[in-house]
Structures are given as structure tokens and as C-alpha cells.
PDB file of N, CA and C in Angstrom:
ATOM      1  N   UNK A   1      49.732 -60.726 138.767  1.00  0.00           N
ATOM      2  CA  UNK A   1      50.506 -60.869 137.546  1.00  0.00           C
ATOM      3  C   UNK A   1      49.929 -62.032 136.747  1.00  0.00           C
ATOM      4  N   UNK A   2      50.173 -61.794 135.633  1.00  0.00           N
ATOM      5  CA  UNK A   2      49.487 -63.011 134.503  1.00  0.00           C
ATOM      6  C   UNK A   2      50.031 -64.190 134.770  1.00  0.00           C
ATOM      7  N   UNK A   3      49.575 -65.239 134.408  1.00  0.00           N
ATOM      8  CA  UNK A   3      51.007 -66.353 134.377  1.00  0.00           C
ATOM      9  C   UNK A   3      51.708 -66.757 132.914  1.00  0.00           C
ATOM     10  N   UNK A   4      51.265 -65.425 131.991  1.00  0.00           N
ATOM     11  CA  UNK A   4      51.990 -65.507 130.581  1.00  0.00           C
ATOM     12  C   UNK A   4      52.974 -64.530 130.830  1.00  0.00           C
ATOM     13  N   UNK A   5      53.945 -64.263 130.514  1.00  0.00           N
ATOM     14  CA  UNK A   5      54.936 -63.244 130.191  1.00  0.00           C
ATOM     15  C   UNK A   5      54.427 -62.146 129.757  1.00  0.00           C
ATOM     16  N   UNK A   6      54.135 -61.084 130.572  1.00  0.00           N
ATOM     17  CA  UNK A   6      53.541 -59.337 129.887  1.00  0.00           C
ATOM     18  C   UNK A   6      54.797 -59.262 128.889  1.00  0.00           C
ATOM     19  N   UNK A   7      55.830 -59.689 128.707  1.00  0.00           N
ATOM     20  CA  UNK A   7      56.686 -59.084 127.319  1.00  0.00           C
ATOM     21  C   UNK A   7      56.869 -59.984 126.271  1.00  0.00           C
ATOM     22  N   UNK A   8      56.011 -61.320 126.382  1.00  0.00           N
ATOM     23  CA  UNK A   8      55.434 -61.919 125.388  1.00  0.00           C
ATOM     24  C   UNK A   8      53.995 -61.310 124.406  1.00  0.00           C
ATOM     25  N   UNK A   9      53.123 -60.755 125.064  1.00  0.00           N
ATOM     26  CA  UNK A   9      52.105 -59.989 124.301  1.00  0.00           C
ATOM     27  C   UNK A   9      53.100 -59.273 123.414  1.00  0.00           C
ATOM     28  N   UNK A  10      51.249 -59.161 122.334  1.00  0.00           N
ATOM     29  CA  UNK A  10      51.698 -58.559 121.248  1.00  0.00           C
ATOM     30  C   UNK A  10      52.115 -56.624 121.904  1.00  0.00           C
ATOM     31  N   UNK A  11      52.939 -56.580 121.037  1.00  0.00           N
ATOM     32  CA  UNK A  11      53.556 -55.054 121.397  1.00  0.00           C
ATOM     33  C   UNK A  11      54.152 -54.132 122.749  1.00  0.00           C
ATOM     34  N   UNK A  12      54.549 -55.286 123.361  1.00  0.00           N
ATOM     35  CA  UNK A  12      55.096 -54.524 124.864  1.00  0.00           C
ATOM     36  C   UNK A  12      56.338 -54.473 124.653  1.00  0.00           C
ATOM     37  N   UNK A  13      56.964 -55.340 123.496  1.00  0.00           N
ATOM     38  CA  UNK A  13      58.617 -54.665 123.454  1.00  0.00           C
ATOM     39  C   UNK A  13      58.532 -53.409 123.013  1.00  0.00           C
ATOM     40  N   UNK A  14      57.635 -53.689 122.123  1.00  0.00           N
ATOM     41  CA  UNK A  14      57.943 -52.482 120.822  1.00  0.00           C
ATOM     42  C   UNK A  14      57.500 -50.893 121.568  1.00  0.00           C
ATOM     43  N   UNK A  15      56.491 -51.207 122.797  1.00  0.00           N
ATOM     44  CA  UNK A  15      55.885 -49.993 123.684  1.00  0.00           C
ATOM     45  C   UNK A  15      56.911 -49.818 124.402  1.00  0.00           C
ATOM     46  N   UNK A  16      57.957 -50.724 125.242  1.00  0.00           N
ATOM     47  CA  UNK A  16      58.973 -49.992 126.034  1.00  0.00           C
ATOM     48  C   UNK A  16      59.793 -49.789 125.641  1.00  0.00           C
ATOM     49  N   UNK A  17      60.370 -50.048 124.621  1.00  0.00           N
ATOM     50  CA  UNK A  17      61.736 -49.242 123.736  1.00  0.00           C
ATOM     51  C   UNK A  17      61.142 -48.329 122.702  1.00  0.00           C
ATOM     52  N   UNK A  18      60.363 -48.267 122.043  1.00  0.00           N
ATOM     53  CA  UNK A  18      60.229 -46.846 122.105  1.00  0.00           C
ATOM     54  C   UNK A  18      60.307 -45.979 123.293  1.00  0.00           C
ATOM     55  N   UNK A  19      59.626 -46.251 124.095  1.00  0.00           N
ATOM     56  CA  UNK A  19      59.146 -45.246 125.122  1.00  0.00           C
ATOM     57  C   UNK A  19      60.718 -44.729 125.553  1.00  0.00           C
ATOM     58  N   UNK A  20      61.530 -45.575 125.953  1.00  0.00           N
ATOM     59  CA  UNK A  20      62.943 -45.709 126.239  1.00  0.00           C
ATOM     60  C   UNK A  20      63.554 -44.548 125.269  1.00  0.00           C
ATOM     61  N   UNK A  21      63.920 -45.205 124.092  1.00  0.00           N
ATOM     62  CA  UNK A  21      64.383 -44.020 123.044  1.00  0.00           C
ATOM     63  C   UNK A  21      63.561 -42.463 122.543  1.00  0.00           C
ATOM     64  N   UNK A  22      62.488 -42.314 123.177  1.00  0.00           N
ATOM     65  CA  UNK A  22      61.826 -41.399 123.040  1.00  0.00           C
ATOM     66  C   UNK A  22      62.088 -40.442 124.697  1.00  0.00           C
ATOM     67  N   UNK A  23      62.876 -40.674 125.092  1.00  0.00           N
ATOM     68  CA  UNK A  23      63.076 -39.957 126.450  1.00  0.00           C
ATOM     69  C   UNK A  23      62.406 -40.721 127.470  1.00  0.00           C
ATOM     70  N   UNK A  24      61.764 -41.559 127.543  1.00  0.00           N
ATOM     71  CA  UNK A  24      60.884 -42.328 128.644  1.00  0.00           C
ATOM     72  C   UNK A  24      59.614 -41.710 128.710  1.00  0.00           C
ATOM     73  N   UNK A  25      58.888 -41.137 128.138  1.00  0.00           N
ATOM     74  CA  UNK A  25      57.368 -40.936 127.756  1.00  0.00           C
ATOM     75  C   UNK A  25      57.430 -40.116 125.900  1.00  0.00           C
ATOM     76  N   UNK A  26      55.841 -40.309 126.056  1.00  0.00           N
ATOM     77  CA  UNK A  26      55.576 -40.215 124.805  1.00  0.00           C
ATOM     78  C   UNK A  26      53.951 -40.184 124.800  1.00  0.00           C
ATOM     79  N   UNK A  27      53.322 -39.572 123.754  1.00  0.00           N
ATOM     80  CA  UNK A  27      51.665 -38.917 123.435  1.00  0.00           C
ATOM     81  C   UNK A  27      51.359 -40.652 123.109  1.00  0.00           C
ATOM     82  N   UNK A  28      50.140 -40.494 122.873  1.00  0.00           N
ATOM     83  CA  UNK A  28      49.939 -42.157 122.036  1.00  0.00           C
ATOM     84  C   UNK A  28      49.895 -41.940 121.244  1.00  0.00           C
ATOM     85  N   UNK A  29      49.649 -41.100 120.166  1.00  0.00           N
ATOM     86  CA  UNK A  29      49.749 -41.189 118.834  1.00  0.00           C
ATOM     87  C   UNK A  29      51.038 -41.570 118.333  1.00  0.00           C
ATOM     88  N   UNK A  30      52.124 -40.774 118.697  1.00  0.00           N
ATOM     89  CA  UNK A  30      53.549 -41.088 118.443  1.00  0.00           C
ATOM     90  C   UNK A  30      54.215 -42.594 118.631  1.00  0.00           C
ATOM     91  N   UNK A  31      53.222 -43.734 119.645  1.00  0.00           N
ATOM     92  CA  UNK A  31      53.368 -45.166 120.019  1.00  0.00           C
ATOM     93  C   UNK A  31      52.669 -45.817 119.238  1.00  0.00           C
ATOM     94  N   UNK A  32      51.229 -44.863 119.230  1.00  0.00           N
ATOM     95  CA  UNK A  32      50.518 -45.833 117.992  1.00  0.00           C
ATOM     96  C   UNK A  32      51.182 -46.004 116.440  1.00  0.00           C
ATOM     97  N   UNK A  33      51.881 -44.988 116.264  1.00  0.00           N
ATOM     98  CA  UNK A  33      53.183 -44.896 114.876  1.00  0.00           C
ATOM     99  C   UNK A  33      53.619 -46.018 114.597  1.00  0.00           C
ATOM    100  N   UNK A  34      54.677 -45.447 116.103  1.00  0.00           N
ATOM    101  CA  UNK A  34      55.529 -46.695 115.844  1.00  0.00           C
ATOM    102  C   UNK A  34      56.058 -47.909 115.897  1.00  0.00           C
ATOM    103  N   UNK A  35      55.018 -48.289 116.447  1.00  0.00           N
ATOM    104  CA  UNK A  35      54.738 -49.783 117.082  1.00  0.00           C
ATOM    105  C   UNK A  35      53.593 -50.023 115.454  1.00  0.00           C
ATOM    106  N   UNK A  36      52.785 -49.420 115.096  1.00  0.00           N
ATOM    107  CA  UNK A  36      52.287 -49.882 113.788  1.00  0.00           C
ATOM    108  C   UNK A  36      51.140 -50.524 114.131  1.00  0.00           C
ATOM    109  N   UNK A  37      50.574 -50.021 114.872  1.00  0.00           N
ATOM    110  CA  UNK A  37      48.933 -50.660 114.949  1.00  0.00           C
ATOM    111  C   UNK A  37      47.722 -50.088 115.507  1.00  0.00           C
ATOM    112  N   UNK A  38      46.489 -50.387 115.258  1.00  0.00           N
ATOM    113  CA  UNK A  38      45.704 -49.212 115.677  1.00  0.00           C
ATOM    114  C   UNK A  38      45.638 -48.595 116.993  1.00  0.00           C
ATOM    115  N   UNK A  39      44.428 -47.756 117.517  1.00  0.00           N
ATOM    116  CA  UNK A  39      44.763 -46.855 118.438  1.00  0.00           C
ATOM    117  C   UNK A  39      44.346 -48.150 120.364  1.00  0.00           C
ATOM    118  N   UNK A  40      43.269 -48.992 119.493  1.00  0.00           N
ATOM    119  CA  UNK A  40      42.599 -49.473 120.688  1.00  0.00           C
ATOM    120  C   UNK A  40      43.416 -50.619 120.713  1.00  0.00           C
ATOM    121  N   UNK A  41      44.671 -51.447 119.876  1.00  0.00           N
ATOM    122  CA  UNK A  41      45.409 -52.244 120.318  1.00  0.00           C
ATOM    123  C   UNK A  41      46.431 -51.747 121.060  1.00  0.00           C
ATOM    124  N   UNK A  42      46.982 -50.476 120.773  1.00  0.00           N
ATOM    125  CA  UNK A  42      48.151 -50.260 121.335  1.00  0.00           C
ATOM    126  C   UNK A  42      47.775 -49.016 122.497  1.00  0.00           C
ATOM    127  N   UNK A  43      46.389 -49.220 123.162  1.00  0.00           N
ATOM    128  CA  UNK A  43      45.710 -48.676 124.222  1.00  0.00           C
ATOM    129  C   UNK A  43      45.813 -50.101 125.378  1.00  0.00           C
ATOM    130  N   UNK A  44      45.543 -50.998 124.773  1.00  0.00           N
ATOM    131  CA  UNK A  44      45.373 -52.083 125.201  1.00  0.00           C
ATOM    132  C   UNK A  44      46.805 -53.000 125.929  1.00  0.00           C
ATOM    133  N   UNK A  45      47.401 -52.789 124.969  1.00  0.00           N
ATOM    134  CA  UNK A  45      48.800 -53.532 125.312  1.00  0.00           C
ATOM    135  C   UNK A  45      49.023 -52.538 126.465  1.00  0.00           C
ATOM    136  N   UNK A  46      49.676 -51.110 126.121  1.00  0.00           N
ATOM    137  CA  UNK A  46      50.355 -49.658 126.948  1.00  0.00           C
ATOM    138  C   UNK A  46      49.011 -50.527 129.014  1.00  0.00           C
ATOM    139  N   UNK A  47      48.031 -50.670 128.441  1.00  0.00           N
ATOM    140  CA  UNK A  47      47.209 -51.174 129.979  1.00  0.00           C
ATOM    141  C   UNK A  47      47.582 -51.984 130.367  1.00  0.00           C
ATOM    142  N   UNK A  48      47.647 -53.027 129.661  1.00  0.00           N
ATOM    143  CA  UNK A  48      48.597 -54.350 130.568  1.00  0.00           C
ATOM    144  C   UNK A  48      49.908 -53.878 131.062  1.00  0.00           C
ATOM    145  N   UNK A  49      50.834 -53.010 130.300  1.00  0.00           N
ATOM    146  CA  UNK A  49      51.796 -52.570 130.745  1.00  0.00           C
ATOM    147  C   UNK A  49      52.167 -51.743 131.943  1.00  0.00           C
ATOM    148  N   UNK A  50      50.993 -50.996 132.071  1.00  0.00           N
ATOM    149  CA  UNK A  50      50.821 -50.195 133.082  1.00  0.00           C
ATOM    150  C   UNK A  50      50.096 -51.028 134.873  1.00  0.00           C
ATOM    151  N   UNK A  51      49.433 -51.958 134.239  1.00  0.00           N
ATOM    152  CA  UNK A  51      48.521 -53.248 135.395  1.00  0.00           C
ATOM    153  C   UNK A  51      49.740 -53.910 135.982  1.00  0.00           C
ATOM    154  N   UNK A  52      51.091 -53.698 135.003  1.00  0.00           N
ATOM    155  CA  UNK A  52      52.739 -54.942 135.694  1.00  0.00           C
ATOM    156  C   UNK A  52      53.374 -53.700 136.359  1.00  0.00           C
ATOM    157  N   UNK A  53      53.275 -52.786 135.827  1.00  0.00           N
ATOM    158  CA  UNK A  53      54.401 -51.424 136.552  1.00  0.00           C
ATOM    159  C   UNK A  53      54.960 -51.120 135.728  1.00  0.00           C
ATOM    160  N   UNK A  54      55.238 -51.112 134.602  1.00  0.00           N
ATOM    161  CA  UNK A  54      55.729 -50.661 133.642  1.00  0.00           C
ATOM    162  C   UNK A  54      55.881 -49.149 132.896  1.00  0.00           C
ATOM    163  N   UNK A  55      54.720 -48.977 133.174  1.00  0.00           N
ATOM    164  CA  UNK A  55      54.588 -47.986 132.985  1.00  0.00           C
ATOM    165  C   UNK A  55      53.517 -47.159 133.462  1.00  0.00           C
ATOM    166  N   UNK A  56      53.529 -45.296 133.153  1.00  0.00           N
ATOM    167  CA  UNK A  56      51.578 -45.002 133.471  1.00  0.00           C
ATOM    168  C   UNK A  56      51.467 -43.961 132.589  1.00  0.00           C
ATOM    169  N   UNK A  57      50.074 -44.283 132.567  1.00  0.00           N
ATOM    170  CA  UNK A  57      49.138 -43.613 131.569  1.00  0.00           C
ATOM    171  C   UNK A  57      48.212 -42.303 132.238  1.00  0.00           C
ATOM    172  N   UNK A  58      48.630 -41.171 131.812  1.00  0.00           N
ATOM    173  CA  UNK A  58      48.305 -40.118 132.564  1.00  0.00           C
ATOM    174  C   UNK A  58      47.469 -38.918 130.842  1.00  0.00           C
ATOM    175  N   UNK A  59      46.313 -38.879 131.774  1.00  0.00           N
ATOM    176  CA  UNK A  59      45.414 -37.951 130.878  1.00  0.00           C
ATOM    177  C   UNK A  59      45.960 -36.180 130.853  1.00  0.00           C
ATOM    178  N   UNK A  60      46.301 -35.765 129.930  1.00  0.00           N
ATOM    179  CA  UNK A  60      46.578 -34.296 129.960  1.00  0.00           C
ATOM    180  C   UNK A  60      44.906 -33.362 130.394  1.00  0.00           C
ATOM    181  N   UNK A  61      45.106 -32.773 131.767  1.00  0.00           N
ATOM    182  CA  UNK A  61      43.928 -32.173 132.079  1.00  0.00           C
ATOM    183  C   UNK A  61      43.673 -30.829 131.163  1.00  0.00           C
ATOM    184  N   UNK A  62      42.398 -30.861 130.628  1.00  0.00           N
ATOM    185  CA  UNK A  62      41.962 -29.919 129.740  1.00  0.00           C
ATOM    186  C   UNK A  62      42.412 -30.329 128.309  1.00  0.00           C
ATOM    187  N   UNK A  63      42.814 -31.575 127.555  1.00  0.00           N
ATOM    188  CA  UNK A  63      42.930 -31.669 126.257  1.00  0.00           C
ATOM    189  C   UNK A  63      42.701 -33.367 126.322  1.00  0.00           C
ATOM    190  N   UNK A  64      41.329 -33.630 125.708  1.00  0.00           N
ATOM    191  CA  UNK A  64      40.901 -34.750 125.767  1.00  0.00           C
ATOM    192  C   UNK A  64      41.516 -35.683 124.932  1.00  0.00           C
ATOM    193  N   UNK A  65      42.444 -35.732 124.179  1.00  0.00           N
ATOM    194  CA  UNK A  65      43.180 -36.235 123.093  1.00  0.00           C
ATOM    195  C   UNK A  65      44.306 -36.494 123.456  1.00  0.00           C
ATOM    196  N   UNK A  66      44.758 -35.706 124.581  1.00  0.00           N
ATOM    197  CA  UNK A  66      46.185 -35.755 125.015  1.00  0.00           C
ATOM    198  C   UNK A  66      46.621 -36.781 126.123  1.00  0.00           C
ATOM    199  N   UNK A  67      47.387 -37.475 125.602  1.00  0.00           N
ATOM    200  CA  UNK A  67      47.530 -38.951 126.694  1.00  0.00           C
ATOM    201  C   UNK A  67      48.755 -39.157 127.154  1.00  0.00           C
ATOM    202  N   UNK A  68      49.227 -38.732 128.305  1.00  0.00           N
ATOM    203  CA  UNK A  68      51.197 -39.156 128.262  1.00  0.00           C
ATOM    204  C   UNK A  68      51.245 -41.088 128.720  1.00  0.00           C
ATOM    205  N   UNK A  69      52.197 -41.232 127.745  1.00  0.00           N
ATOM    206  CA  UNK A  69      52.554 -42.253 128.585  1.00  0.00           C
ATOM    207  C   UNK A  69      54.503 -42.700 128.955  1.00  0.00           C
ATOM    208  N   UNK A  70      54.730 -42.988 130.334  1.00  0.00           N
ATOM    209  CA  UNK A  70      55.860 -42.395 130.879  1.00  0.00           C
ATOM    210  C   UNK A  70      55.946 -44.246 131.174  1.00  0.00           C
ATOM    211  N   UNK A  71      57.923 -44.287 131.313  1.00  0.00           N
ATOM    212  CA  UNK A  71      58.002 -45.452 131.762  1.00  0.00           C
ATOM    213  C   UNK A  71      58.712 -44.927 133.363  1.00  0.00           C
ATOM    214  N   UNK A  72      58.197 -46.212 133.982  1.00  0.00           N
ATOM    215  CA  UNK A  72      58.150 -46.389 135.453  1.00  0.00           C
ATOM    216  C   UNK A  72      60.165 -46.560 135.414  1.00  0.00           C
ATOM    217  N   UNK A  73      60.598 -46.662 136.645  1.00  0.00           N
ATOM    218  CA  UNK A  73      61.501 -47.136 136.645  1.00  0.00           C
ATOM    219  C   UNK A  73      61.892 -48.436 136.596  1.00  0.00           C
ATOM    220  N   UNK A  74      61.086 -49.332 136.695  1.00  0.00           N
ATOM    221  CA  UNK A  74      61.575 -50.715 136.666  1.00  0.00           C
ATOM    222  C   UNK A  74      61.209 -50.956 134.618  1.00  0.00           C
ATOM    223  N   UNK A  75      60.445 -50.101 134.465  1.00  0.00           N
ATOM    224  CA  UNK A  75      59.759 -49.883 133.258  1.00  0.00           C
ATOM    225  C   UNK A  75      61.176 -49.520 132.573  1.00  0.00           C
ATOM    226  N   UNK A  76      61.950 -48.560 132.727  1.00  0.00           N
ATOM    227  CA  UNK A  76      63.032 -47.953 131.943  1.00  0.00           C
ATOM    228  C   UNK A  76      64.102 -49.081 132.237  1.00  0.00           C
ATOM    229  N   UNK A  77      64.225 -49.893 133.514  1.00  0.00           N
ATOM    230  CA  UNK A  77      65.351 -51.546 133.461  1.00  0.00           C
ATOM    231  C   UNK A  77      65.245 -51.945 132.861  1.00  0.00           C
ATOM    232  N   UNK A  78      63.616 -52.775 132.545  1.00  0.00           N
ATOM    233  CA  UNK A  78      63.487 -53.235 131.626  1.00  0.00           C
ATOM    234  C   UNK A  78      63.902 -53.003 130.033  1.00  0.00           C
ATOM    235  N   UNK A  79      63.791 -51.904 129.915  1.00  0.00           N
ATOM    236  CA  UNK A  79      63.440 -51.385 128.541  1.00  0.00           C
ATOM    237  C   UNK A  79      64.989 -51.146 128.306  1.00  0.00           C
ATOM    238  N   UNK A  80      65.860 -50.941 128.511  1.00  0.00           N
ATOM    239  CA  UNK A  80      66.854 -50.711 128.868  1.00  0.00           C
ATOM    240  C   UNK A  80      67.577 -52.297 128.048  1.00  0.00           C
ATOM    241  N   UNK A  81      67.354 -53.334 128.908  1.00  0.00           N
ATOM    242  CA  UNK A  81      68.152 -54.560 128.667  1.00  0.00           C
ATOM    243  C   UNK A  81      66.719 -54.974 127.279  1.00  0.00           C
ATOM    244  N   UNK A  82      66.129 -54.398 126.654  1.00  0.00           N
ATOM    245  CA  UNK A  82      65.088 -54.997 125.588  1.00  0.00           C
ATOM    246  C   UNK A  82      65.910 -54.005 124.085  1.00  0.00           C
ATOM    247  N   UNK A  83      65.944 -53.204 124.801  1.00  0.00           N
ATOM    248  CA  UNK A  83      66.767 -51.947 123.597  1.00  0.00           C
ATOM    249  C   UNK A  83      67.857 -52.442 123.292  1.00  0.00           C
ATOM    250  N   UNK A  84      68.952 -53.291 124.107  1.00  0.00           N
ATOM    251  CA  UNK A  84      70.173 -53.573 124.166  1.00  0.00           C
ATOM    252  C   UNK A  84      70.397 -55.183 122.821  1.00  0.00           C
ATOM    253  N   UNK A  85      68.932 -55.716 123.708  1.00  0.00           N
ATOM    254  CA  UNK A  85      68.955 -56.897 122.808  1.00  0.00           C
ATOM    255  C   UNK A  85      68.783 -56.605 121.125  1.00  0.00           C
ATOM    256  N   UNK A  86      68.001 -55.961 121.028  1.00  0.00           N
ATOM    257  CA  UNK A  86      67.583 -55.740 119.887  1.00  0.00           C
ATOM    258  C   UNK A  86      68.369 -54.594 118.995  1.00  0.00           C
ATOM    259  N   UNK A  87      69.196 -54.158 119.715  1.00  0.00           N
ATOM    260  CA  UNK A  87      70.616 -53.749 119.059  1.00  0.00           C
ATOM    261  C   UNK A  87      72.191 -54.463 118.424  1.00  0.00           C
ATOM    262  N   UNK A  88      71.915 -55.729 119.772  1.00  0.00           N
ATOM    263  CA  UNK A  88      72.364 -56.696 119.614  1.00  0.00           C
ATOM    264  C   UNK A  88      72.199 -57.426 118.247  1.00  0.00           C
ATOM    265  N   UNK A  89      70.840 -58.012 117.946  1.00  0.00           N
ATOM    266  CA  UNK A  89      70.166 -58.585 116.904  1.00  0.00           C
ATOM    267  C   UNK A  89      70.496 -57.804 115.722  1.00  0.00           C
ATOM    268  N   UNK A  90      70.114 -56.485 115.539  1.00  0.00           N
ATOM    269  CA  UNK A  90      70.660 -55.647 114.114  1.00  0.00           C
ATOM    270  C   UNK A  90      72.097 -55.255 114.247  1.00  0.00           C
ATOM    271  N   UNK A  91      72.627 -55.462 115.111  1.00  0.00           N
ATOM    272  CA  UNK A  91      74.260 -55.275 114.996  1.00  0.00           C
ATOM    273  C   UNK A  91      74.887 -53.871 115.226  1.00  0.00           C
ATOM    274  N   UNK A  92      74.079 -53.562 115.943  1.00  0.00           N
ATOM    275  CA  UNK A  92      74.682 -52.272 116.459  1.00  0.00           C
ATOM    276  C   UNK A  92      75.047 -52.280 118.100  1.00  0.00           C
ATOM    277  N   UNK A  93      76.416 -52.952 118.257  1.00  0.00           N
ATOM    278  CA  UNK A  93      76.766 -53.493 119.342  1.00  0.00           C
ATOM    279  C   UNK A  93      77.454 -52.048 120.157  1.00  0.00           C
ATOM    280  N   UNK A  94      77.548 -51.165 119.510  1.00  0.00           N
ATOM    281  CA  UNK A  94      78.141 -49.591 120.224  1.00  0.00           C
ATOM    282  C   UNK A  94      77.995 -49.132 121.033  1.00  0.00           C
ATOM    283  N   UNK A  95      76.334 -49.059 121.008  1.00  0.00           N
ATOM    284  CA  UNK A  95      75.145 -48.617 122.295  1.00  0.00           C
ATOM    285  C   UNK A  95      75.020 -49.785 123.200  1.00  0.00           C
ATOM    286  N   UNK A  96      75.207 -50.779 123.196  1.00  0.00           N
ATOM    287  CA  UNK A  96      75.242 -52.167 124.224  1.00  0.00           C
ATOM    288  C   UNK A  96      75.601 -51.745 125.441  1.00  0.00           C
ATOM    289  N   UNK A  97      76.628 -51.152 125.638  1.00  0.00           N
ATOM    290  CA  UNK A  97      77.260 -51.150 127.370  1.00  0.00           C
ATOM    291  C   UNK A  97      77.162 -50.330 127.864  1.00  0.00           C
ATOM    292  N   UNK A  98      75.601 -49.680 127.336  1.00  0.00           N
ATOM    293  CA  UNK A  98      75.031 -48.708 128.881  1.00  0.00           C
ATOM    294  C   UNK A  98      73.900 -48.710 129.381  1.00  0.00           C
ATOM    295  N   UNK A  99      74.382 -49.894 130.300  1.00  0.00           N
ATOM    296  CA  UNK A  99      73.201 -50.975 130.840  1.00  0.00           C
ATOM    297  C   UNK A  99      73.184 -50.373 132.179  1.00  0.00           C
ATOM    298  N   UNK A 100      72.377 -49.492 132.902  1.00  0.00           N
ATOM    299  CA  UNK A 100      72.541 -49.955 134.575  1.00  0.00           C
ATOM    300  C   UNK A 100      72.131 -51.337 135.029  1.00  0.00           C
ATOM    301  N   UNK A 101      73.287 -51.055 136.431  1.00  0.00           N
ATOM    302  CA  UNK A 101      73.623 -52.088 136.512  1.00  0.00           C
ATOM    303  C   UNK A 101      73.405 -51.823 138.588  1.00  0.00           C
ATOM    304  N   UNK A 102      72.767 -50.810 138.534  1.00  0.00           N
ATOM    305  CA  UNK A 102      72.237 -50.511 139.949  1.00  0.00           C
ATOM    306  C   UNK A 102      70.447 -50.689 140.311  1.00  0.00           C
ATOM    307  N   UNK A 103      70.122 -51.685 140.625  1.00  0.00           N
ATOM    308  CA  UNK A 103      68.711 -52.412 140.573  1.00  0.00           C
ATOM    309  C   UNK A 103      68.350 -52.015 142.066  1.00  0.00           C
ATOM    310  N   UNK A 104      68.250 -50.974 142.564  1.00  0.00           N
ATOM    311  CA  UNK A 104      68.218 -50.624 143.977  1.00  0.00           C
ATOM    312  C   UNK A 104      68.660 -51.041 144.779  1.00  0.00           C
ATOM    313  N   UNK A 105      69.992 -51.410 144.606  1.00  0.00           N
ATOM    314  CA  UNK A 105      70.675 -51.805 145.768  1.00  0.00           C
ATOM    315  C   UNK A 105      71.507 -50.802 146.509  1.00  0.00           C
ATOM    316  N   UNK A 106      71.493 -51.020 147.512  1.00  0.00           N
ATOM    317  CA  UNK A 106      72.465 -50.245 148.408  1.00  0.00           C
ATOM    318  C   UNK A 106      74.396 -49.652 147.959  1.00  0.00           C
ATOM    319  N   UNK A 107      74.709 -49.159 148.130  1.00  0.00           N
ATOM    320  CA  UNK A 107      76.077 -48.875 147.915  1.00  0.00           C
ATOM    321  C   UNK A 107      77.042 -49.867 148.411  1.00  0.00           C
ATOM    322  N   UNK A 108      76.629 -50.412 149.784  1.00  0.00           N
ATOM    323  CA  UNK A 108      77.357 -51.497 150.946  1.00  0.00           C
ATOM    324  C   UNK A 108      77.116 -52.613 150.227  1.00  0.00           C
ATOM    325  N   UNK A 109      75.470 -52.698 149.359  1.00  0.00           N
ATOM    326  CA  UNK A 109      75.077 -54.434 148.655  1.00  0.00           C
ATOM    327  C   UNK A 109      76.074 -54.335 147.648  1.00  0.00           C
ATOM    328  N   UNK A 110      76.176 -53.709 146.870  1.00  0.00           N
ATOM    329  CA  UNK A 110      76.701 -53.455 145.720  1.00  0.00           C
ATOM    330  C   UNK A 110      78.159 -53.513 145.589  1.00  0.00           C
ATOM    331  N   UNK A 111      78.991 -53.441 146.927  1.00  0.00           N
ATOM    332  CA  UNK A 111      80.254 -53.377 147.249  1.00  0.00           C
ATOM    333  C   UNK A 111      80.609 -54.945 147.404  1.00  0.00           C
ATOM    334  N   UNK A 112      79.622 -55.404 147.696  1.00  0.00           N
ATOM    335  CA  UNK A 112      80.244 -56.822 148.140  1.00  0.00           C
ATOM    336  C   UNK A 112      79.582 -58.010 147.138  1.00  0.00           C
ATOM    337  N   UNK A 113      78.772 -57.534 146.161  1.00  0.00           N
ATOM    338  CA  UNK A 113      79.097 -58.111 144.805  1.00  0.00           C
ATOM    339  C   UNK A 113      80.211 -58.234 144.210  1.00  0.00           C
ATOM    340  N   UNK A 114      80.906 -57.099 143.719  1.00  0.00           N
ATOM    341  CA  UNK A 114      82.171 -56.348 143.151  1.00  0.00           C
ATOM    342  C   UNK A 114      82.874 -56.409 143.660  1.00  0.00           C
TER     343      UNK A 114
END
């Protein structure tokens, strides 16, 4: 792992909430959109993202153009409490409280939190 914050780089919020609100994958063209930057920056960021677990980058066999990229599950936690914030920030506090709140814990761990 880096010893900078992977969700300090440029464009890893903006790559996992999309990805999040887009069903949890997405082509790159559709990331390169909407994140707003060219194809080899936001190739670049989506790799670091994928080097933390975040996500993966899977080639469509037989269409050389075609690139999925899917968020991992710790990838969709994340993205999850990043979507929330930034709903927070524009004021759309509605969608806020559907956060999981089950981080692989057991049913028995989870009982004796609560």
C-alpha cells in the first residue's frame, strides 16, 4: 500500500461513486465521462484502484475496446460511505441511511456490538 491515501489521488472518489451509482461496474468510456478526464488518466487512477482492492479491470474477450470495470466489495464499502458524504455536502440527506453496516462480521460479532 502507498503511504499516501489511494482516495486522496486525483479521481478515485469520483471512480468509486460512479462505479457505485452505475450498478458497481461500468465500460471506461462511461468513467472516462464522468469523472471528466482523458482516457490514460482515468486508466491510471481505475490501476491504482484496482493495485488497493478496489476494484478490477477485466478485458471483454473478443472486443478490444471493451473494458469492464467492477467494484470489489470492500470497493462498494467504500464507495458506499464516499457517495453518502458527498450527498451529505450537496444536501441530499434522503439517500444517507443506507449505509451497510455489516463489514464481515459474524452474526454472534455483530450481536454483541448491538
Amino acid at each position: 500500500m502507498n503511504d499516501r491515501n489511494i482516495l486522496s489521488k486525483p479521481h478515485s472518489v469520483g471512480i468509486l461513486v460512479f462505479l457505485l451509482r452505475s450498478g458497481g461496474k461500468s465500460k471506461a468510456t462511461f468513467i472516462q465521462e464522468a469523472i471528466e478526464s482523458n482516457f490514460d488518466t482515468m486508466k491510471n487512477a481505475a490501476a491504482r484502484l484496482e493495485d488497493e482492492g478496489f476494484l478490477t479491470i477485466t478485458r471483454v474477450p473478443g472486443k478490444a475496446s471493451h473494458i469492464l470495470y467492477a467494484l470489489t466489495d470492500i470497493g462498494r464499502d467504500v464507495a458506499q460511505y464516499l457517495d453518502a458524504a458527498e450527498r451529505v455536502i450537496s444536501g441530499d440527506l434522503a439517500e444517507c441511511g443506507k449505509l451497510s453496516t455489516n463489514h464481515g462480521a459474524s452474526s454472534e460479532q455483530r450481536d454483541q456490538v448491538e
